[in-house]
C-alpha atoms as a PDB file:
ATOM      1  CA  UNK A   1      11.896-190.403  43.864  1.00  0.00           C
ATOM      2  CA  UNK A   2      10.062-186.950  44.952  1.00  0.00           C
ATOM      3  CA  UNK A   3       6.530-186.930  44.553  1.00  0.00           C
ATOM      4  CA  UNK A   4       6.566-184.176  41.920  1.00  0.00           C
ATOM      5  CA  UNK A   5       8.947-186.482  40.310  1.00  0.00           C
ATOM      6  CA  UNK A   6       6.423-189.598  40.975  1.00  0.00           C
ATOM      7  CA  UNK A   7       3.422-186.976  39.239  1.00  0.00           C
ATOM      8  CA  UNK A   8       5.405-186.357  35.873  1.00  0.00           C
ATOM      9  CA  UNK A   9       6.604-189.884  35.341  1.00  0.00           C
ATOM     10  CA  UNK A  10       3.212-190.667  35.719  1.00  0.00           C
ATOM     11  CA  UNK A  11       1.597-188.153  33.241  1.00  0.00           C
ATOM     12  CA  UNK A  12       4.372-188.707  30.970  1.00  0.00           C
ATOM     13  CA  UNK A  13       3.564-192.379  30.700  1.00  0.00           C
ATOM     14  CA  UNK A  14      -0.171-191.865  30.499  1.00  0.00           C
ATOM     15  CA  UNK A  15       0.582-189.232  27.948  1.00  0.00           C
ATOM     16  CA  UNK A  16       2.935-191.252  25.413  1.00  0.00           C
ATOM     17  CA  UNK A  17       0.615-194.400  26.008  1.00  0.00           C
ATOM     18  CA  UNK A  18       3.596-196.282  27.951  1.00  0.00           C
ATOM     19  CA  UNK A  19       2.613-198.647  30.709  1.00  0.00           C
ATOM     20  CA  UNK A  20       1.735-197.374  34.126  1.00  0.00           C
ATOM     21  CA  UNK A  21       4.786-197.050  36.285  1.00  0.00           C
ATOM     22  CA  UNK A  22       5.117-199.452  39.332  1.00  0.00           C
ATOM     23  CA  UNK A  23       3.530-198.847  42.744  1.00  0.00           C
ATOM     24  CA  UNK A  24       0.568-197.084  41.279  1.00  0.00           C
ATOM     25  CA  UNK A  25      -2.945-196.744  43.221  1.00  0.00           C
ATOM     26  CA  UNK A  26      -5.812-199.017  41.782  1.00  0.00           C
ATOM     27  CA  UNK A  27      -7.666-195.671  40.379  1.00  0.00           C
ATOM     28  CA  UNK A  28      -4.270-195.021  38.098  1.00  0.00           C
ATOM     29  CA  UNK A  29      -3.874-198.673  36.945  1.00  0.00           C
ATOM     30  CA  UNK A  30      -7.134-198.272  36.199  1.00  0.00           C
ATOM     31  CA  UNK A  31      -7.208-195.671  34.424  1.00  0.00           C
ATOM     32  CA  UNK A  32      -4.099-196.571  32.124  1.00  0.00           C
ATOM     33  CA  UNK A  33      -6.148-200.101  31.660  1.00  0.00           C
ATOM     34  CA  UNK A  34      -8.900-198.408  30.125  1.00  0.00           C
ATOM     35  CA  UNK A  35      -7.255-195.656  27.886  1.00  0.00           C
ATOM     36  CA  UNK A  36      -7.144-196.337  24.193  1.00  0.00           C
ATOM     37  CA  UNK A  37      -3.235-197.156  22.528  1.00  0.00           C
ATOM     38  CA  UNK A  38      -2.864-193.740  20.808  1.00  0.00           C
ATOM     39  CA  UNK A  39      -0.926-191.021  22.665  1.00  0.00           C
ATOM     40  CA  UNK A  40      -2.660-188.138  24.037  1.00  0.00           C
ATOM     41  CA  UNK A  41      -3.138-184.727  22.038  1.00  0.00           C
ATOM     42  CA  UNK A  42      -2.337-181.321  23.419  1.00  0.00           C
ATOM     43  CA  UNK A  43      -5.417-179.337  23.038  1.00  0.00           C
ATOM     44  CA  UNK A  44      -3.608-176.124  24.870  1.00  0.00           C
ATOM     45  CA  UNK A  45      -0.832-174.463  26.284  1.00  0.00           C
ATOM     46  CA  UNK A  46       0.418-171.534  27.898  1.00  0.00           C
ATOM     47  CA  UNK A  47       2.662-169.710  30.281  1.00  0.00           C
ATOM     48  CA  UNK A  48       3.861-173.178  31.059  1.00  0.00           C
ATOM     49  CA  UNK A  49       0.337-174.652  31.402  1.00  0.00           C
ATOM     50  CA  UNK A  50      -0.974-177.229  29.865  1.00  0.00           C
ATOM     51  CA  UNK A  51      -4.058-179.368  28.939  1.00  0.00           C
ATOM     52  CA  UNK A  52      -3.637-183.093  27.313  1.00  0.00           C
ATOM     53  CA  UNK A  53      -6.569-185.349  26.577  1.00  0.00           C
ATOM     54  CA  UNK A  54      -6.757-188.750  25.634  1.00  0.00           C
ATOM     55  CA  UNK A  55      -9.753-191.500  24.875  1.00  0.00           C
ATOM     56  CA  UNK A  56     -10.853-194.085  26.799  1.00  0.00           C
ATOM     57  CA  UNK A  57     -12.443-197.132  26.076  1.00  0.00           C
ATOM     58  CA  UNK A  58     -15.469-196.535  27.580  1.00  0.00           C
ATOM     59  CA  UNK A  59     -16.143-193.381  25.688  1.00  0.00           C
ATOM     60  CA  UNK A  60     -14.843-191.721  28.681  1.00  0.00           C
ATOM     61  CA  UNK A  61     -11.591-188.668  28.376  1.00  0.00           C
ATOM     62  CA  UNK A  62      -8.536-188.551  30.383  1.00  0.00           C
ATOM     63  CA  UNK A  63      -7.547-184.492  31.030  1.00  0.00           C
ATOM     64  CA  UNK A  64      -3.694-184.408  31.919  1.00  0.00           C
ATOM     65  CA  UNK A  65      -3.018-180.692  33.262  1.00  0.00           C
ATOM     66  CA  UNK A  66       0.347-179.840  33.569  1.00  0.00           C
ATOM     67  CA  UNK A  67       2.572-176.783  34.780  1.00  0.00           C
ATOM     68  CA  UNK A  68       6.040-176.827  33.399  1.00  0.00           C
ATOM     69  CA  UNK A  69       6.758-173.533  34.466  1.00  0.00           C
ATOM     70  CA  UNK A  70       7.912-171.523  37.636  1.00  0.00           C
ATOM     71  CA  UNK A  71       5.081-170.305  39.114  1.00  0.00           C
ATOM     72  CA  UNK A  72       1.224-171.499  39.519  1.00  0.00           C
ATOM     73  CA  UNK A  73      -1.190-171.457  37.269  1.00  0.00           C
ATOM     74  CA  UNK A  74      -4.789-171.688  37.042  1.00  0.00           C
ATOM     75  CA  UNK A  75      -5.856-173.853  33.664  1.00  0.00           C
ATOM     76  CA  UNK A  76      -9.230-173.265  32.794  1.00  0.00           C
ATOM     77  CA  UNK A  77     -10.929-176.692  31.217  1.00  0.00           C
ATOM     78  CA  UNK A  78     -13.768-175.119  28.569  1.00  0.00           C
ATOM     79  CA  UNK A  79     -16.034-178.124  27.790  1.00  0.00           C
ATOM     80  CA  UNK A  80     -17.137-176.789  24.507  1.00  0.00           C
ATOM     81  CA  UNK A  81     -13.427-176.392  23.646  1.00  0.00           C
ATOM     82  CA  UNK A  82     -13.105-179.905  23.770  1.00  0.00           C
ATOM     83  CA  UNK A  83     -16.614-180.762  22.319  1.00  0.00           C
ATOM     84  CA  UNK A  84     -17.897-181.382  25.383  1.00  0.00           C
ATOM     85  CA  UNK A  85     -21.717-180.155  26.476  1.00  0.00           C
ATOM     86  CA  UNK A  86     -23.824-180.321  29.013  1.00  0.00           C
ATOM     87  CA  UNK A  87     -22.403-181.594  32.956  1.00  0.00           C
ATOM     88  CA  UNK A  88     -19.637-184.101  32.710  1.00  0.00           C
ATOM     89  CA  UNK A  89     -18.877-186.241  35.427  1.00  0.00           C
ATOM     90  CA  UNK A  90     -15.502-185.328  36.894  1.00  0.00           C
ATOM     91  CA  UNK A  91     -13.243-187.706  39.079  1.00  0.00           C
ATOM     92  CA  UNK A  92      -9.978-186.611  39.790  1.00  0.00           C
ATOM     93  CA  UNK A  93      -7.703-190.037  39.634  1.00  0.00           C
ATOM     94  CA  UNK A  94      -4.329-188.722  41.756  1.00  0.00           C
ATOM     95  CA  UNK A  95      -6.900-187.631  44.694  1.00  0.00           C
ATOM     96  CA  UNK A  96      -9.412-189.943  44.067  1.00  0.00           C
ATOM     97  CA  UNK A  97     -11.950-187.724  44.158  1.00  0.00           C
ATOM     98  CA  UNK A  98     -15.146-187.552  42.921  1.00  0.00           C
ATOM     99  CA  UNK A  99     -16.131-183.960  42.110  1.00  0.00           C
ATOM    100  CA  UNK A 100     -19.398-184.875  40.603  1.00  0.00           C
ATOM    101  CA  UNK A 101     -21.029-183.230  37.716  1.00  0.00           C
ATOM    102  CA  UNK A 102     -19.170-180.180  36.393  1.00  0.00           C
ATOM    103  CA  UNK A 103     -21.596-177.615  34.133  1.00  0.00           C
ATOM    104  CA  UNK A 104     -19.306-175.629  31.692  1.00  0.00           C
ATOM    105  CA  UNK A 105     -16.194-176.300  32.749  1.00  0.00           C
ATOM    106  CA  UNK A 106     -13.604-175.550  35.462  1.00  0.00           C
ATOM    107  CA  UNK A 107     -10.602-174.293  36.911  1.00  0.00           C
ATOM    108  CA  UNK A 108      -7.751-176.000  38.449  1.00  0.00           C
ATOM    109  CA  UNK A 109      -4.562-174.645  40.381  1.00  0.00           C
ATOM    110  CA  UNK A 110      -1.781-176.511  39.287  1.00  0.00           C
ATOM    111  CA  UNK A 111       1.846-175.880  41.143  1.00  0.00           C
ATOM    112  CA  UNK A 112       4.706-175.692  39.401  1.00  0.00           C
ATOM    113  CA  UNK A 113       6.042-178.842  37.982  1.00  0.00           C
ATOM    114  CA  UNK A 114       3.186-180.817  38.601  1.00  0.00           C
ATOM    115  CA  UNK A 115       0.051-182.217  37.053  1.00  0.00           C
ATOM    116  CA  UNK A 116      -3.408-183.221  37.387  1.00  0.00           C
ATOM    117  CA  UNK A 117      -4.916-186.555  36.384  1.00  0.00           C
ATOM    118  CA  UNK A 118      -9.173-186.229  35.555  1.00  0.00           C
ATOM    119  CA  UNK A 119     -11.234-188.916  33.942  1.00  0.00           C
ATOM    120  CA  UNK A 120     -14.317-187.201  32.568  1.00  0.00           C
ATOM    121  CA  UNK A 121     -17.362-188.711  31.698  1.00  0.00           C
ATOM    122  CA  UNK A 122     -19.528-187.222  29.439  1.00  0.00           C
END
C-alpha cells in the first residue's frame, strides 16, 4: 500500500468513525481512542479541498484536511468559523508535531490526494 494510499484509508476511517487501521503510530491510535462514536462533519470544501472535524472526548477537535483534487491546495482553518477563539493548541498527529498555540487560525499545503490529521485543543 502507497503512503498516499496509507493517508486516505486512514482519514477515511477516522472520518466514518471506523476503527483505526492496523500498523498505526501510538499518536493515531490515540487519537481514534479518544474521538467520540459520531462521524465527522464537513464544515468546507472547495476546488477539491477539504476540512472535516470531529469531537473528542476530552473536549478536544480532530481537523481532517483533505485534497481530492489534482493540484495543491492551501486550506485555510478560520477558528471563528468553527467557533473557535482565542489560541488553540495545535498538534499535528501524522507528523507528530507539536505546533503550539495557533492565534486565528492557519494555513496548510495539502498535496494532491492526501490529508492532514490535527488534534486541536481549545
Amino acid at each position: 500500500m502507497t503512503l498516499v494510499c496509507a493517508v486516505l484509508t486512514l482519514a477515511g476511517a477516522f472520518l466514518d468513525a471506523r476503527p483505526a487501521p492496523e500498523g498505526c503510530s501510538a499518536a493515531v491510535e490515540s487519537l481514534f481512542a479518544r474521538a467520540l462514536p459520531e462521524k465527522a462533519e464537513k464544515r468546507w470544501e472547495d476546488e477539491g479541498g477539504e476540512i472535516w472535524r470531529r469531537r473528542l472526548n476530552n473536549g478536544e477537535w480532530a481537523f481532517v484536511l483533505l485534497n481530492r483534487g489534482q493540484r495543491p491546495v492551501s486550506i485555510d482553518v478560520i477558528w471563528k468559523e468553527h467557533g473557535l477563539s482565542g489560541s488553540p493548541r495545535v498538534y499535528d498527529v501524522l507528523r507528530e508535531d507539536d505546533r503550539g498555540k495557533v492565534h486565528g487560525g492557519f494555513a496548510e499545503r495539502v498535496e494532491p490526494g492526501e490529508a492532514s490529521l490535527l488534534r486541536v485543543q481549545p
